[in-house]
Protein backbone atom coordinates (compact mmCIF):
# COMPACT_ATOMS: atom_id res chain seq x y z
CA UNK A 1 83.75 150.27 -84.04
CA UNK A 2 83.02 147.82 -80.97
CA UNK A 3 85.08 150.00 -78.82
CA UNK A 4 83.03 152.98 -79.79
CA UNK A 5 79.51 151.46 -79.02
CA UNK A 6 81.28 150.05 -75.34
CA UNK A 7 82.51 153.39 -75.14
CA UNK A 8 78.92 155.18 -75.85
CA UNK A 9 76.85 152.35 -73.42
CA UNK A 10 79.17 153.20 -70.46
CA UNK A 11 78.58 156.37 -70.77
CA UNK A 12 74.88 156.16 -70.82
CA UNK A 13 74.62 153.52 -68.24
CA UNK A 14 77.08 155.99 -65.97
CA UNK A 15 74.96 159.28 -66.90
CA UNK A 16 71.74 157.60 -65.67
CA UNK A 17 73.43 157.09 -62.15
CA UNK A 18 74.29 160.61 -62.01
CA UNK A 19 72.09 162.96 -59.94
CA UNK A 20 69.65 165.18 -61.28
CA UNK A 21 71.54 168.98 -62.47
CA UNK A 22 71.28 171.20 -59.22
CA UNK A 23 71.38 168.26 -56.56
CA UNK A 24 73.93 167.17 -54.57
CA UNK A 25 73.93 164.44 -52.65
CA UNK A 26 76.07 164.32 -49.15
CA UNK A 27 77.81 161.54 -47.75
CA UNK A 28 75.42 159.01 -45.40
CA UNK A 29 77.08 158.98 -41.83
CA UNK A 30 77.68 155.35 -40.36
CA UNK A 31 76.67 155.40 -36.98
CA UNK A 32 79.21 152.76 -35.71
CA UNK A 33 81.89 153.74 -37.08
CA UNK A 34 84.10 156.88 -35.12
CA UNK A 35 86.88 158.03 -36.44
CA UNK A 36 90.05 157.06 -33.91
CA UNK A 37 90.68 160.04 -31.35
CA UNK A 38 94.06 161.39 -31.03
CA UNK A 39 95.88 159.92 -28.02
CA UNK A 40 98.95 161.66 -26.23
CA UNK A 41 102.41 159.73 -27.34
CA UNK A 42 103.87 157.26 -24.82
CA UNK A 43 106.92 155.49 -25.21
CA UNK A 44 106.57 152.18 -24.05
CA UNK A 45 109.76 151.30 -22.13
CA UNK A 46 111.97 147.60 -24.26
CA UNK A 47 111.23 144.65 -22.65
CA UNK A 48 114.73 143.80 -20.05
CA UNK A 49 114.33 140.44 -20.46
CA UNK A 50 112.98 137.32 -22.12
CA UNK A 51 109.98 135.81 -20.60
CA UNK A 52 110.29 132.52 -18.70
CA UNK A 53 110.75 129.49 -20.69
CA UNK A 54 107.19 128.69 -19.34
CA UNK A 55 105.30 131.15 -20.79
CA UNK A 56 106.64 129.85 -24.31
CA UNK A 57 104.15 127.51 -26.26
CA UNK A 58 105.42 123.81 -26.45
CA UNK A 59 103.96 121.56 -28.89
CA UNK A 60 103.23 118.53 -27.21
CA UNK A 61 105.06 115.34 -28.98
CA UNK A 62 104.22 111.79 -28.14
CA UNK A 63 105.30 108.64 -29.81
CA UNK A 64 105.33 104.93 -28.90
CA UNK A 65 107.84 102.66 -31.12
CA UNK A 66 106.34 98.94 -32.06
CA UNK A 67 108.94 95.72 -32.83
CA UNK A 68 108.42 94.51 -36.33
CA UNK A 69 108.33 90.36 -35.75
CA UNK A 70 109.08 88.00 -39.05
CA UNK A 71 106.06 85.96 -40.06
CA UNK A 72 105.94 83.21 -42.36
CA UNK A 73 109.26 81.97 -42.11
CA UNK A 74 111.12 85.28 -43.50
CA UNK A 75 113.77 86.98 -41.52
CA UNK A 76 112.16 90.62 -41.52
CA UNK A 77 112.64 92.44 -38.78
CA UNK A 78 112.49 96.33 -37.62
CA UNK A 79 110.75 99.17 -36.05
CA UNK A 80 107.21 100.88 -36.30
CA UNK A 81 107.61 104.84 -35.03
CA UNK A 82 104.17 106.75 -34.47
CA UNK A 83 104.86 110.03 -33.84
CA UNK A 84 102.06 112.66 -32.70
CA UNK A 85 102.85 116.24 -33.21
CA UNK A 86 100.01 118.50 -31.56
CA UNK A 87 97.97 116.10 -33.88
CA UNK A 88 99.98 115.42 -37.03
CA UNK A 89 100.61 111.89 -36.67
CA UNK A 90 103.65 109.98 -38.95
CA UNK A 91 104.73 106.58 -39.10
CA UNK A 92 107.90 105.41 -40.12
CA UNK A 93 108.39 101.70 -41.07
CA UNK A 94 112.10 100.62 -40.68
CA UNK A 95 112.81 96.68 -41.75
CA UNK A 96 115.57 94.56 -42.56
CA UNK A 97 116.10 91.09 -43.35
CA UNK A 98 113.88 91.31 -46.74
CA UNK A 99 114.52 89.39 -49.68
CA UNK A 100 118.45 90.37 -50.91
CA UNK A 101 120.02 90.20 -54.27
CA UNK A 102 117.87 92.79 -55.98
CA UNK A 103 115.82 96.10 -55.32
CA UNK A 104 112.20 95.06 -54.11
CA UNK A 105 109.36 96.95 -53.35
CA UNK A 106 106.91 95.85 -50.55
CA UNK A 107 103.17 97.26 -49.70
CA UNK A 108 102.43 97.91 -45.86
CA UNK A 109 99.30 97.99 -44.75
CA UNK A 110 97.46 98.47 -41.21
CA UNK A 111 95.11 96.07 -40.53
CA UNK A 112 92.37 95.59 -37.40
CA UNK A 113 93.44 92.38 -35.39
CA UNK A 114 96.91 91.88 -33.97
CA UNK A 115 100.17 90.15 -35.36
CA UNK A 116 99.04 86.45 -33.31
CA UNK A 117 96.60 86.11 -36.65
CA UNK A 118 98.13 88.25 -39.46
CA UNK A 119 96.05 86.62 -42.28
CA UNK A 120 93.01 87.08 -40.05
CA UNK A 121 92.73 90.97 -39.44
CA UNK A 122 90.56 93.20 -41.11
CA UNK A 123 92.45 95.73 -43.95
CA UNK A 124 91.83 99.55 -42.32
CA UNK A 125 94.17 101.39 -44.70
CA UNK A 126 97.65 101.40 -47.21
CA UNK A 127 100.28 103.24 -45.88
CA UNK A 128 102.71 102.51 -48.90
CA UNK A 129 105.62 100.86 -50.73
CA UNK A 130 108.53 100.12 -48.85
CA UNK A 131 111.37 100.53 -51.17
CA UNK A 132 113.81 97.65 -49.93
CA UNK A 133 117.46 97.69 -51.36
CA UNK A 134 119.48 94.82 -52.85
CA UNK A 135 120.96 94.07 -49.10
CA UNK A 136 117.20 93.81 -48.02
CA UNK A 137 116.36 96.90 -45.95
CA UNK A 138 114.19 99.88 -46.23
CA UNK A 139 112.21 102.39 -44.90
CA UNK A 140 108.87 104.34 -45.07
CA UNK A 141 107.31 107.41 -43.74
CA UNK A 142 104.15 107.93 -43.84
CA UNK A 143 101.45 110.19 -42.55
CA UNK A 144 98.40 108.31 -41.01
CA UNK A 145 95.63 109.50 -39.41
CA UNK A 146 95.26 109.25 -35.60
CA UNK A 147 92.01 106.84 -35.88
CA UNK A 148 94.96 104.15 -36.96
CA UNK A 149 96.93 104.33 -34.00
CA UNK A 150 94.76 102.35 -31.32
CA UNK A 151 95.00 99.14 -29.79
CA UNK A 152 94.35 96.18 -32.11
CA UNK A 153 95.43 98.02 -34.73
CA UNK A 154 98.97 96.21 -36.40
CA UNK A 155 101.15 96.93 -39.04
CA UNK A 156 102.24 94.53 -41.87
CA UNK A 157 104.80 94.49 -44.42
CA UNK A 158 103.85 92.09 -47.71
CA UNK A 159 106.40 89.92 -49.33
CA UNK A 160 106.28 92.38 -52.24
CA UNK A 161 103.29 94.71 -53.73
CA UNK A 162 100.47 91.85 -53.92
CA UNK A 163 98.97 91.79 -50.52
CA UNK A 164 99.35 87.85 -50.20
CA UNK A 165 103.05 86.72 -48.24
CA UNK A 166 102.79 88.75 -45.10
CA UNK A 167 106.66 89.07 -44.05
CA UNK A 168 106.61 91.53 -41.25
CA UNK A 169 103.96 92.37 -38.40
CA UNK A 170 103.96 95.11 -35.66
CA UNK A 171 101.33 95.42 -33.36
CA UNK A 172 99.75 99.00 -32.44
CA UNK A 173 98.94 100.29 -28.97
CA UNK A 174 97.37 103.76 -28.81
CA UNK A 175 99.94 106.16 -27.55
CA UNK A 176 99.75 108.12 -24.45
């Protein structure tokens, strides 16, 4: 029964857009609009040879790499990598000399400051957990946006995820 009343309102609602019996109605030109003319066929001879290595699009890669020094009294130490791809920017966090005897993880943050006052920078961002094994070394990559990688901007690895025991510190320079 429903499908018989849709059926009977279409039909209604199409019938009242119909023209008028004995009219027709002829397509509206659009001015701007010209159909394409013909052209005669011309083959169009292979390339002979690749084009220079010049004329090929290079992404532009820069990246600076920081020492990670041990703070505290721990014995972490490592390697901050920023790398800048045509504006995709990654670091990757690479420490040893963590805690052993057991899997740890350990937050690492970027602060504002630099790593001659660790405890007395300014928090800008998390980058993430390290994931440390039971010999004491780990690594993280991370993306990061390019605001982060300036001067007197450093990065610091915490004792484990409570952002108290700084263990690690690398300062930033903005790479060029």
């Amino acid at each position: 029964m429903r499908r018989l009343v849709t059926a009977a309102l279409l039909m209604a609602v199409l019938s009242a857009c119909a023209p008028a019996t004995g009219t027709t109605i002829a397509p509206t030109p659009v001015p701007f609009i010209t159909p394409p003319t013909p052209s005669p066929t011309v083959a169009t001879p292979a390339p002979t040879s690749t084009p220079p290595a010049a004329a090929l699009p290079v992404a532009m890669v820069r990246s600076g790499t920081f020492p990670l020094v041990a703070v505290s009294g721990s014995h972490a130490s490592g390697l901050v990598q920023v790398t800048d791809r045509a504006g995709s920017f990654v670091a990757s966090v690479s420490v040893q000399g963590l805690a052993s005897g057991m899997p740890t993880l350990h937050t690492v943050h970027i602060h504002a400051g630099s790593c001659a006052n660790p405890y007395g920078g300014l928090h800008l961002t998390v980058l993430g957990l390290l994931h440390a094994s039971a010999a004491g070394a780990g690594t993280l990559s991370a993306p990061l946006a390019p605001f982060y990688v300036a001067n007197g901007h450093y990065v610091i690895v915490y004792a484990n995820t409570s952002p108290q025991v700084i263990v690690g510190c690398a300062n930033l320079t903005a790479l060029s």
